[in-house]
PDB file of N, CA and C in Angstrom:
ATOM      1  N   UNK A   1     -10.431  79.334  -5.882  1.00  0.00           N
ATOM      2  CA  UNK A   1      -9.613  80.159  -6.775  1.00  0.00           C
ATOM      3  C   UNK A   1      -8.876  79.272  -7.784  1.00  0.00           C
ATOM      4  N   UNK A   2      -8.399  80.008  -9.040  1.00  0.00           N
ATOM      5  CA  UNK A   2      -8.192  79.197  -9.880  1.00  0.00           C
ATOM      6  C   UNK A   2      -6.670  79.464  -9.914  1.00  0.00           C
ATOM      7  N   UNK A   3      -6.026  78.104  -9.626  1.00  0.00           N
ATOM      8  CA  UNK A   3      -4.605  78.288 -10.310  1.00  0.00           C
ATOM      9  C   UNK A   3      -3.842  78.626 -10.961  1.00  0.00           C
ATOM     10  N   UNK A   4      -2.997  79.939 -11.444  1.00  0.00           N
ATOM     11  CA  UNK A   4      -2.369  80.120 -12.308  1.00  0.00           C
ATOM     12  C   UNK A   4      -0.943  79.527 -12.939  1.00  0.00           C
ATOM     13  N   UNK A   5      -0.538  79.043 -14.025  1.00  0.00           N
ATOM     14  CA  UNK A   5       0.401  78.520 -14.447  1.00  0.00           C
ATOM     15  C   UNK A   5       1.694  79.703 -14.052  1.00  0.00           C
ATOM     16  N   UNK A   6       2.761  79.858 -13.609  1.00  0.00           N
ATOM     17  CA  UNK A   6       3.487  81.118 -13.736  1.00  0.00           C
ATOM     18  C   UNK A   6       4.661  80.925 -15.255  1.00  0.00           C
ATOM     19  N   UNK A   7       4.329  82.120 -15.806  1.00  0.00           N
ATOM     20  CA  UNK A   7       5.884  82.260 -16.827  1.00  0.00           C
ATOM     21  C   UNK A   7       6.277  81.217 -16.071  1.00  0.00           C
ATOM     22  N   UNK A   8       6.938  80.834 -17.569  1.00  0.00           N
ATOM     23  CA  UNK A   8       8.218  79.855 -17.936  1.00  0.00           C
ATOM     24  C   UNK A   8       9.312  80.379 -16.861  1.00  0.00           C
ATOM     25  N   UNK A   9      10.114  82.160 -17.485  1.00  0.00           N
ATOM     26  CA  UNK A   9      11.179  82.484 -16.776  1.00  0.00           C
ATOM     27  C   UNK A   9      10.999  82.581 -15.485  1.00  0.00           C
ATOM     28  N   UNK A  10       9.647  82.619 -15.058  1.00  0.00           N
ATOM     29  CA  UNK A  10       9.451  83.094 -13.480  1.00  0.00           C
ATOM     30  C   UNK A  10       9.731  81.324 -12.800  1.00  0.00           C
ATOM     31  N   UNK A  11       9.706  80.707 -12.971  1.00  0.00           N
ATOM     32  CA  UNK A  11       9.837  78.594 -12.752  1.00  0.00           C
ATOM     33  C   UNK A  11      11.320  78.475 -12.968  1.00  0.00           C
ATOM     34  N   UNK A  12      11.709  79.198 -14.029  1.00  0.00           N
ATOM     35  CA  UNK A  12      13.019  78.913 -14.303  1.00  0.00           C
ATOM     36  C   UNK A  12      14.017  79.424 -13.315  1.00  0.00           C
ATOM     37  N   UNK A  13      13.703  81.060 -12.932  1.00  0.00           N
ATOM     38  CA  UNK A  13      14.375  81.214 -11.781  1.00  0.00           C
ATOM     39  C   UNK A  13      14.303  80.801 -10.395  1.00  0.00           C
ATOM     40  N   UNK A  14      12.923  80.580 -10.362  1.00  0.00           N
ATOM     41  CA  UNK A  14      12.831  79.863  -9.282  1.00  0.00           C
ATOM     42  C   UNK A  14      14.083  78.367  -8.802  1.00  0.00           C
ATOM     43  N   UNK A  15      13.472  77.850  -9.703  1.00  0.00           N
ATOM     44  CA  UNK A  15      14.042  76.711  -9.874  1.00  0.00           C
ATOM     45  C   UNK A  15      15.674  76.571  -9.789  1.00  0.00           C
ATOM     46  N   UNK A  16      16.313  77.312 -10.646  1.00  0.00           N
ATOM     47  CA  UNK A  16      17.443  77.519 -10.469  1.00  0.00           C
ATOM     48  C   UNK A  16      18.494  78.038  -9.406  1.00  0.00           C
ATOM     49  N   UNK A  17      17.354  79.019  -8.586  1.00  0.00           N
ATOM     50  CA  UNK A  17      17.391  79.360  -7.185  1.00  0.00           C
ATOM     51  C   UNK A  17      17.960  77.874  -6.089  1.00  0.00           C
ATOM     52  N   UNK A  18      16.983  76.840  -6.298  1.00  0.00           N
ATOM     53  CA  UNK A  18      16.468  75.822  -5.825  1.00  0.00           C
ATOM     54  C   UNK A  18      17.554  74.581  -6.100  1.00  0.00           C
ATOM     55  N   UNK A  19      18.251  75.077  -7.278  1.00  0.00           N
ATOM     56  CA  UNK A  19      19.304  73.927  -7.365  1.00  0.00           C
ATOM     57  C   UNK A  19      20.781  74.387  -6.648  1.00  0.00           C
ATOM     58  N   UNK A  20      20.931  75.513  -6.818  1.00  0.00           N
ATOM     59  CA  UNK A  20      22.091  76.263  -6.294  1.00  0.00           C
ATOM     60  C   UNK A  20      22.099  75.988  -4.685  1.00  0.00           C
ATOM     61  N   UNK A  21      20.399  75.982  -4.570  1.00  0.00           N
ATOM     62  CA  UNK A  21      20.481  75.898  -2.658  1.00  0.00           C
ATOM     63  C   UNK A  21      20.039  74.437  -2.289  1.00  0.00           C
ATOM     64  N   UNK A  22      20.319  73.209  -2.884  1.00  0.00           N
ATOM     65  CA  UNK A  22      19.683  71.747  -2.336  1.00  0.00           C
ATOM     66  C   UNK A  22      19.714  71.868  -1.038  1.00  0.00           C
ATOM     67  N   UNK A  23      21.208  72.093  -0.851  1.00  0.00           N
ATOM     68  CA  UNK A  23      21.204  71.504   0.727  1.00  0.00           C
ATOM     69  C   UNK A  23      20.835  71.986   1.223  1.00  0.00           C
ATOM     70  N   UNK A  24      20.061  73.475   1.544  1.00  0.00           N
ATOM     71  CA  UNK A  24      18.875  74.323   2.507  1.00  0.00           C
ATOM     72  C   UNK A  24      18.104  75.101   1.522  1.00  0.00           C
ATOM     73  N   UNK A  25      16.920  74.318   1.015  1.00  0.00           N
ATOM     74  CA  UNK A  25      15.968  75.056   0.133  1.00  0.00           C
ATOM     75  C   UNK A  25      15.147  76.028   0.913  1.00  0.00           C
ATOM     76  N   UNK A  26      15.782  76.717   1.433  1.00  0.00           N
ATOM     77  CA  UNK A  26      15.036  77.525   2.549  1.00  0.00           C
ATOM     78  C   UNK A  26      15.423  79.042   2.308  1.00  0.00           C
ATOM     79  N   UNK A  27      14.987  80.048   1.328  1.00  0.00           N
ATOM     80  CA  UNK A  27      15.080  81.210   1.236  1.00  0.00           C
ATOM     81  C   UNK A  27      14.618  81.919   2.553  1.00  0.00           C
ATOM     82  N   UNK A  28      15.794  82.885   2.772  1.00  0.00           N
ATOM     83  CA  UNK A  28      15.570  83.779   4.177  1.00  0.00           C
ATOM     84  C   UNK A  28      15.108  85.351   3.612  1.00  0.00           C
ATOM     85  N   UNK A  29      14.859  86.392   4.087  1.00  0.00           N
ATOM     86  CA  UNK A  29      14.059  87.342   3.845  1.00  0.00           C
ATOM     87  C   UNK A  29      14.555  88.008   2.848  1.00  0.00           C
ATOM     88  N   UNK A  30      16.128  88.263   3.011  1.00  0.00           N
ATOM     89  CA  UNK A  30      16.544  88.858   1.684  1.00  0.00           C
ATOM     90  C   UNK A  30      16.732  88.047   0.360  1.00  0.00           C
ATOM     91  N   UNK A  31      16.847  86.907   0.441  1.00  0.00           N
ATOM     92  CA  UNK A  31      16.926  85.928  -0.814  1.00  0.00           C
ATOM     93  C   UNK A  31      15.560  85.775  -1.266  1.00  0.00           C
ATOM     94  N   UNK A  32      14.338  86.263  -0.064  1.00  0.00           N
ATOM     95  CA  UNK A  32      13.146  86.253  -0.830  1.00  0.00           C
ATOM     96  C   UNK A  32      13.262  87.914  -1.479  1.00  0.00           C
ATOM     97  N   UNK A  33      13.443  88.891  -0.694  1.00  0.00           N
ATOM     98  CA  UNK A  33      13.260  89.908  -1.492  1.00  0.00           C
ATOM     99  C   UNK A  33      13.854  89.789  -3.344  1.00  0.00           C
ATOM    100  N   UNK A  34      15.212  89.468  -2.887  1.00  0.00           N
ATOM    101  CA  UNK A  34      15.991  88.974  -4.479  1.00  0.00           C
ATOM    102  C   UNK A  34      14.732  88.756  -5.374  1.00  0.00           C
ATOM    103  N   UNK A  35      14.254  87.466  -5.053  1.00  0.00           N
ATOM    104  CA  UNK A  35      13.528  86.846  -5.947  1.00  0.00           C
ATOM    105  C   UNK A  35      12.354  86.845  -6.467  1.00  0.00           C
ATOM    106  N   UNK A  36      11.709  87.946  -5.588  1.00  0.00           N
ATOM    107  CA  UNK A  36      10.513  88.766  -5.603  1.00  0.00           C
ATOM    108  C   UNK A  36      10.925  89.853  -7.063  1.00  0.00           C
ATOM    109  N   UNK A  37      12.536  90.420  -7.140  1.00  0.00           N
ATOM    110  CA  UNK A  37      12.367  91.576  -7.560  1.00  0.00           C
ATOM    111  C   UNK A  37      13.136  90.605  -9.440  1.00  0.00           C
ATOM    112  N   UNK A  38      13.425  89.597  -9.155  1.00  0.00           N
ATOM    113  CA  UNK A  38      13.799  88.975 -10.199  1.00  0.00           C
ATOM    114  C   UNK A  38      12.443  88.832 -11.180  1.00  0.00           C
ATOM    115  N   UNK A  39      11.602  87.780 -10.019  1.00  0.00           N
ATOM    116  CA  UNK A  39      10.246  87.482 -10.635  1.00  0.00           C
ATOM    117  C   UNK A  39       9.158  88.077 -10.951  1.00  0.00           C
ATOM    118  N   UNK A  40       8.936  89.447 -10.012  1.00  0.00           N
ATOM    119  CA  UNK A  40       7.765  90.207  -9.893  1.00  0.00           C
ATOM    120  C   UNK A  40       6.711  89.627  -9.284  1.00  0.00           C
ATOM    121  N   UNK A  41       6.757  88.189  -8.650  1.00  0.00           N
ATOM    122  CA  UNK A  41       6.158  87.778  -7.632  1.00  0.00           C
ATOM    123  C   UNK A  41       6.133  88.598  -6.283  1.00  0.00           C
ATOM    124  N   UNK A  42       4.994  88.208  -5.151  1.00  0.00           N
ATOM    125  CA  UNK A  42       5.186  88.359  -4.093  1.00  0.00           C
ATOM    126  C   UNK A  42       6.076  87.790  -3.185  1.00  0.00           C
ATOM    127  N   UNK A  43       6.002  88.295  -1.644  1.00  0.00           N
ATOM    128  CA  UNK A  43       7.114  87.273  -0.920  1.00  0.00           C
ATOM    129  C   UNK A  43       6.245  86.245  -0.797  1.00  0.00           C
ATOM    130  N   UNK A  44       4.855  86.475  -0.623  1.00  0.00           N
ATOM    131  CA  UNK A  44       3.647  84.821  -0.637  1.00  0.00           C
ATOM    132  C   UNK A  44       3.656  84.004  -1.300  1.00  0.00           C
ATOM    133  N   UNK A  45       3.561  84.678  -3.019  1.00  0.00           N
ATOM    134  CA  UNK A  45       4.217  83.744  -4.001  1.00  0.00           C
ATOM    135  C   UNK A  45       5.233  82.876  -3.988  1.00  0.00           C
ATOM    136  N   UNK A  46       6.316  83.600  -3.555  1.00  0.00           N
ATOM    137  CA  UNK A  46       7.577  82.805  -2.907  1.00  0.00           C
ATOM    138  C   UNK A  46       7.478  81.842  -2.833  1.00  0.00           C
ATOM    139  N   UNK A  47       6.819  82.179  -1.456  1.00  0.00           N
ATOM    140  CA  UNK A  47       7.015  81.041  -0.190  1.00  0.00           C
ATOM    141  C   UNK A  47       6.131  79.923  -0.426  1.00  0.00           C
ATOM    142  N   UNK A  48       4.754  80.698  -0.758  1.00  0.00           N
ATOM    143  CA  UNK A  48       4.262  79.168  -1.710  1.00  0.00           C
ATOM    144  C   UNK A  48       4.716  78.161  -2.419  1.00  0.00           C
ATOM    145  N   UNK A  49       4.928  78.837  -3.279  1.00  0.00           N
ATOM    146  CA  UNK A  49       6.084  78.323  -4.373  1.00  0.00           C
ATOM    147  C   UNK A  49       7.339  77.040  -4.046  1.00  0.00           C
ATOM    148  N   UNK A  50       7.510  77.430  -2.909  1.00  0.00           N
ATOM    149  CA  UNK A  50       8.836  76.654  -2.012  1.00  0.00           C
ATOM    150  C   UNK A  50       8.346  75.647  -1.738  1.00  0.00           C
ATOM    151  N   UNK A  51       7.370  76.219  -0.481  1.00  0.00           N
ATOM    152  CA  UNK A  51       6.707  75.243  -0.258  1.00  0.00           C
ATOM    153  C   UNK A  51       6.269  73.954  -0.955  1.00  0.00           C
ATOM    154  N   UNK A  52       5.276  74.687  -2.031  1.00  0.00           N
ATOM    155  CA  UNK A  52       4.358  73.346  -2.871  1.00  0.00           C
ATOM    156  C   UNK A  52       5.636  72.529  -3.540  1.00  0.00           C
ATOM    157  N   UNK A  53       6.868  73.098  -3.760  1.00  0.00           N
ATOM    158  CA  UNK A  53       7.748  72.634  -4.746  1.00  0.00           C
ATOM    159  C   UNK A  53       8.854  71.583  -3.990  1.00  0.00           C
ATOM    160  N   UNK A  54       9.037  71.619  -2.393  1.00  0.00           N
ATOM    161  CA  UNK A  54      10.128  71.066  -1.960  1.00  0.00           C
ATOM    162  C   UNK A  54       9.113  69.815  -1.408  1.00  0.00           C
TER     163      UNK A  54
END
């Protein structure tokens, strides 16, 4: 499967998510829902996302 680049704003929130939380980059179910409904990502997306990124 081929990789998709995501929006700019969809990285940006992510990301910003990600600085607010250094010390536990670890979104729990409702901070994934949040960010699902920010991004229009999935919760898979998410968690991918976390993952590949931390």
């Amino acid at each position: 499967k081929k990789r998709r680049e995501l929006p700019k704003e969809v990285t940006q929130t992510l990301k910003a998510w990600l600085m607010e939380h250094k010390q536990h980059p670890y979104p729990d179910e409702t901070e994934k829902k949040m960010l699902c409904e920010k991004t229009g990502l999935t919760m898979n997306q998410i968690s991918n996302w976390m993952i590949n990124v931390r």
